[in-house]
C-alpha atoms as a PDB file:
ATOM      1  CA  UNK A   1     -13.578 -23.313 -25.963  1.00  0.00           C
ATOM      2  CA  UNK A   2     -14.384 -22.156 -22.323  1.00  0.00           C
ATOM      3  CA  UNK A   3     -13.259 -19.315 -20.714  1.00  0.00           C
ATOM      4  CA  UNK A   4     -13.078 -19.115 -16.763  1.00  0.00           C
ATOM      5  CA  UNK A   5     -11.817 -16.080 -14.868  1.00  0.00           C
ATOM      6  CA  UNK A   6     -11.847 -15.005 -11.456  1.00  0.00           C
ATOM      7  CA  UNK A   7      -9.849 -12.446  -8.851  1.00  0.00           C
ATOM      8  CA  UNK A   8      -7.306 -11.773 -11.975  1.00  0.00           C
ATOM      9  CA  UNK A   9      -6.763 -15.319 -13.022  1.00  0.00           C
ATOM     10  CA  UNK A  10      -7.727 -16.264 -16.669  1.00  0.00           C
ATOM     11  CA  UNK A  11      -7.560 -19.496 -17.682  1.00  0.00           C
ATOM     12  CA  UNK A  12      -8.986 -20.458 -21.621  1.00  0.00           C
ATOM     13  CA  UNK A  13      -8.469 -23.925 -22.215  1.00  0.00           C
ATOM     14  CA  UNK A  14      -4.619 -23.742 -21.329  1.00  0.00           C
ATOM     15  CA  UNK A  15      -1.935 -22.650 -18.863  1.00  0.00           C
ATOM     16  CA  UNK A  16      -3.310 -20.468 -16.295  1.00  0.00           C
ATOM     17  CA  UNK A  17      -2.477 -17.195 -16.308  1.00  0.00           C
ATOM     18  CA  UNK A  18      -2.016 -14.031 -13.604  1.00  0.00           C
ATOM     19  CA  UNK A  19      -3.108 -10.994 -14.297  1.00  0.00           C
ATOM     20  CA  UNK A  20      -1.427  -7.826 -12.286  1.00  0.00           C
ATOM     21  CA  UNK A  21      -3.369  -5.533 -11.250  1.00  0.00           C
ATOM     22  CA  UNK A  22      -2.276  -1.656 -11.878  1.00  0.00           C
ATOM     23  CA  UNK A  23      -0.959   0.464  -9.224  1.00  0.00           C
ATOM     24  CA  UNK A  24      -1.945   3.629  -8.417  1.00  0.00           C
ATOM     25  CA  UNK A  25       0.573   6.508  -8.335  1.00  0.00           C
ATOM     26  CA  UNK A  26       1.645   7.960  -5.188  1.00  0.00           C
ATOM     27  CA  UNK A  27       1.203  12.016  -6.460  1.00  0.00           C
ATOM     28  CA  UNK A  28      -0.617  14.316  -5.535  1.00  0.00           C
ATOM     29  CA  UNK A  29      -1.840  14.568  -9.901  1.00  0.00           C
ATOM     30  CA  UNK A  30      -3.269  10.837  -9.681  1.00  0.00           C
ATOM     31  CA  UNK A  31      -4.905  11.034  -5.604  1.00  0.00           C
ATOM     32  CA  UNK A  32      -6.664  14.627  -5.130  1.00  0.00           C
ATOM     33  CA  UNK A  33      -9.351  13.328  -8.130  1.00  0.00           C
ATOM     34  CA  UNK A  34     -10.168  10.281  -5.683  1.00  0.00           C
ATOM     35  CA  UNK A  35     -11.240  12.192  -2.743  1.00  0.00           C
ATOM     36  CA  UNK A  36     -14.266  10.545  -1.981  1.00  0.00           C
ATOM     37  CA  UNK A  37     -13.976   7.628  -3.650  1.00  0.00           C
ATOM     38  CA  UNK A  38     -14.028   3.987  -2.069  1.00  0.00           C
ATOM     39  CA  UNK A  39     -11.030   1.939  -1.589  1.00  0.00           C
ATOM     40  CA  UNK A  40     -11.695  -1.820   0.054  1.00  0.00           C
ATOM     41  CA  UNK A  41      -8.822  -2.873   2.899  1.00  0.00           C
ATOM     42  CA  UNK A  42      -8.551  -6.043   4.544  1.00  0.00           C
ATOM     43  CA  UNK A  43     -12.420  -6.868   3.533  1.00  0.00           C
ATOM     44  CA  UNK A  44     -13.577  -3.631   4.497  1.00  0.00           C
ATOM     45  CA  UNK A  45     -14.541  -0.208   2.407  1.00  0.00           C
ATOM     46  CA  UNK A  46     -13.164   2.843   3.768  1.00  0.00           C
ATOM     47  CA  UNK A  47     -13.173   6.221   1.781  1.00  0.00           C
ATOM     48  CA  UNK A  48     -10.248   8.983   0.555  1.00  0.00           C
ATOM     49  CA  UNK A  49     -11.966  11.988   2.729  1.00  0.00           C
ATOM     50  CA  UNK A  50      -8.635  14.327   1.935  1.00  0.00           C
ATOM     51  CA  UNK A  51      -5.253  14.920   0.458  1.00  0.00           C
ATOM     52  CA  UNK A  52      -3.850  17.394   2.535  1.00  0.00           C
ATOM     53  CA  UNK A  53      -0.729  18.865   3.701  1.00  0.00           C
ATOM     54  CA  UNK A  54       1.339  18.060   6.670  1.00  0.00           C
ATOM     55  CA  UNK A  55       1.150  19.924   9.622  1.00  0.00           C
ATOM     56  CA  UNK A  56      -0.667  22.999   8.293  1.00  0.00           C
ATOM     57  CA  UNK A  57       1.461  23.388   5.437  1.00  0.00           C
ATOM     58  CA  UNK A  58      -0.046  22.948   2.019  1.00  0.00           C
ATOM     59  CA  UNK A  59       0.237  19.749   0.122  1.00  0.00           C
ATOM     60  CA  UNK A  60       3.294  19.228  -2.160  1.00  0.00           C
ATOM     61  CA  UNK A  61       4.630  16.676  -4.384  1.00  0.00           C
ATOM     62  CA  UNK A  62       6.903  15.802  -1.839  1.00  0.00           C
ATOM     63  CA  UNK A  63       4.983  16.188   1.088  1.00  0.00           C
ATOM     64  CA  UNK A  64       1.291  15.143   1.438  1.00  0.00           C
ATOM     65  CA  UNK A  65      -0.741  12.787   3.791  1.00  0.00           C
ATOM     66  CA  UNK A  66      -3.950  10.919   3.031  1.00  0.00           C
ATOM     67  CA  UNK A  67      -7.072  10.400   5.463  1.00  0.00           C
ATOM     68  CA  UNK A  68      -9.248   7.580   5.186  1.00  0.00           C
ATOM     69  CA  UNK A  69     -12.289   7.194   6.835  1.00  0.00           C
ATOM     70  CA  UNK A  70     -14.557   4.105   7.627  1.00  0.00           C
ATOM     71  CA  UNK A  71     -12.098   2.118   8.866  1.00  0.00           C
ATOM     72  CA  UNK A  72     -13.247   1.388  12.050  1.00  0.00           C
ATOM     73  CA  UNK A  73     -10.404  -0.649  14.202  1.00  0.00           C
ATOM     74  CA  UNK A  74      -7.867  -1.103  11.830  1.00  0.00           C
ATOM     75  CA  UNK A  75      -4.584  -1.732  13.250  1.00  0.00           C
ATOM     76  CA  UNK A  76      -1.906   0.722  11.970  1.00  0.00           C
ATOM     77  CA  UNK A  77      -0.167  -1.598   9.268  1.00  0.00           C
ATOM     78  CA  UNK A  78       1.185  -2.020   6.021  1.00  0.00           C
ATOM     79  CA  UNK A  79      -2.192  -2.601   3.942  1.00  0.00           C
ATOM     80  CA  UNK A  80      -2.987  -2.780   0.578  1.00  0.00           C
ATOM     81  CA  UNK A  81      -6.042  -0.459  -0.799  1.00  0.00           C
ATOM     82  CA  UNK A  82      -7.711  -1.396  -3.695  1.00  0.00           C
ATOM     83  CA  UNK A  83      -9.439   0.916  -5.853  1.00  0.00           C
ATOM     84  CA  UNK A  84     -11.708   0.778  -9.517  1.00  0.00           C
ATOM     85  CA  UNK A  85      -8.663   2.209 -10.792  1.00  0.00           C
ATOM     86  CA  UNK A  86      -5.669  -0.118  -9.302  1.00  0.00           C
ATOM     87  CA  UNK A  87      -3.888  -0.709  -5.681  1.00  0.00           C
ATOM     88  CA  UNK A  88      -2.056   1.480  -3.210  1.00  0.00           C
ATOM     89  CA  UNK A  89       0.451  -0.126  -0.626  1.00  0.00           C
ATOM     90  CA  UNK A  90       0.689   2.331   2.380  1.00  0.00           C
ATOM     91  CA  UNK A  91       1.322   2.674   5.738  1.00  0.00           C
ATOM     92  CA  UNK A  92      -1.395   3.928   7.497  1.00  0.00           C
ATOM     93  CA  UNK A  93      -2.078   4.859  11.142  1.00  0.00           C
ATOM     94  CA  UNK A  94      -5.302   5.359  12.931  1.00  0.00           C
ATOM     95  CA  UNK A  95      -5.717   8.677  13.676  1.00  0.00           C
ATOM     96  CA  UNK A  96      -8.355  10.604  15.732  1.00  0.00           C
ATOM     97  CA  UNK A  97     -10.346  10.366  19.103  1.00  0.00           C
ATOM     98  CA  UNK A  98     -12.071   7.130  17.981  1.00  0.00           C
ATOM     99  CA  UNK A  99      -9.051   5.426  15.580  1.00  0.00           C
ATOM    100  CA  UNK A 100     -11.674   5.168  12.828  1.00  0.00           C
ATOM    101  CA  UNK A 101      -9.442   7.733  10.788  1.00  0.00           C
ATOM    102  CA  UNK A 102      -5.887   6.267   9.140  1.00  0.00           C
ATOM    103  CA  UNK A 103      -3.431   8.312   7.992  1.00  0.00           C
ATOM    104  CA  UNK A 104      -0.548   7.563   5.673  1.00  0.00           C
ATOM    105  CA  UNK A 105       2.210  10.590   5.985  1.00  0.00           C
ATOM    106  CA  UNK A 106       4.205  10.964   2.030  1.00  0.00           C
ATOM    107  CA  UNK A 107       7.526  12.803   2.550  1.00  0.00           C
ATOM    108  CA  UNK A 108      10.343  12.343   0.294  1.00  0.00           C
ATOM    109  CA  UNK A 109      13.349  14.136   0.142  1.00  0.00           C
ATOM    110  CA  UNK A 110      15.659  15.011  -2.556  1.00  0.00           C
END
C-alpha cells in the first residue's frame, strides 16, 4: 500500500488525514535556547537575534520581547513563525532605522 505525505497531510490508502503541527511555548525556558536559530515567515527566513528585557529591565517570565532579524519589509502583523521545533503566532513590529528588525513585546499581568 502507498503512502503519500506532504506539508502535514498523510494520506495511506484511506481518509486523509491532518497533522498539527506543535507550538512553541511563549517562556522565556523554551525561547532563550533559540537565539540564533532560523524561523521562516510569510516565505521568508528571518533569525531569533535576542530575548531580552523591556525597556532596560531584565527579561522575566512575564515580561520579555523578541528581535528578529532578516526580515527585510515586513509589515507589522500578526504572523506565524515556523521553526524545526514547532510554530509561534506573534505580533511583531518592525523596529529600527531600516524596519528590517521586528519586535514582538510579551507582558502579562497577574
Amino acid at each position: 500500500m502507498a503512502a503519500t505525505a506532504a506539508a502535514g497531510v498523510i494520506a495511506v490508502g484511506g481518509p486523509v488525514l491532518a497533522t498539527r503541527r506543535a507550538t512553541i511555548p511563549l517562556t522565556l525556558a523554551a525561547l532563550r535556547p533559540l537565539v540564533g536559530d532560523p524561523f521562516e515567515v510569510e516565505g521568508r527566513t528571518v533569525t531569533l537575534a535576542a530575548v531580552t528585557g523591556r525597556a532596560g529591565a531584565p527579561a522575566t517570565e512575564t515580561a520579555f520581547a523578541l528581535r528578529f532579524t532578516g526580515a527585510g519589509d515586513l509589515p507589522g502583523a500578526t504572523q506565524s513563525f515556523r521553526h524545526a521545533d514547532g510554530d509561534l503566532v506573534l505580533h511583531v513590529e518592525p523596529v529600527g532605522p531600516e524596519g528590517s528588525t521586528l519586535e514582538a513585546v510579551v507582558g502579562r499581568t497577574a
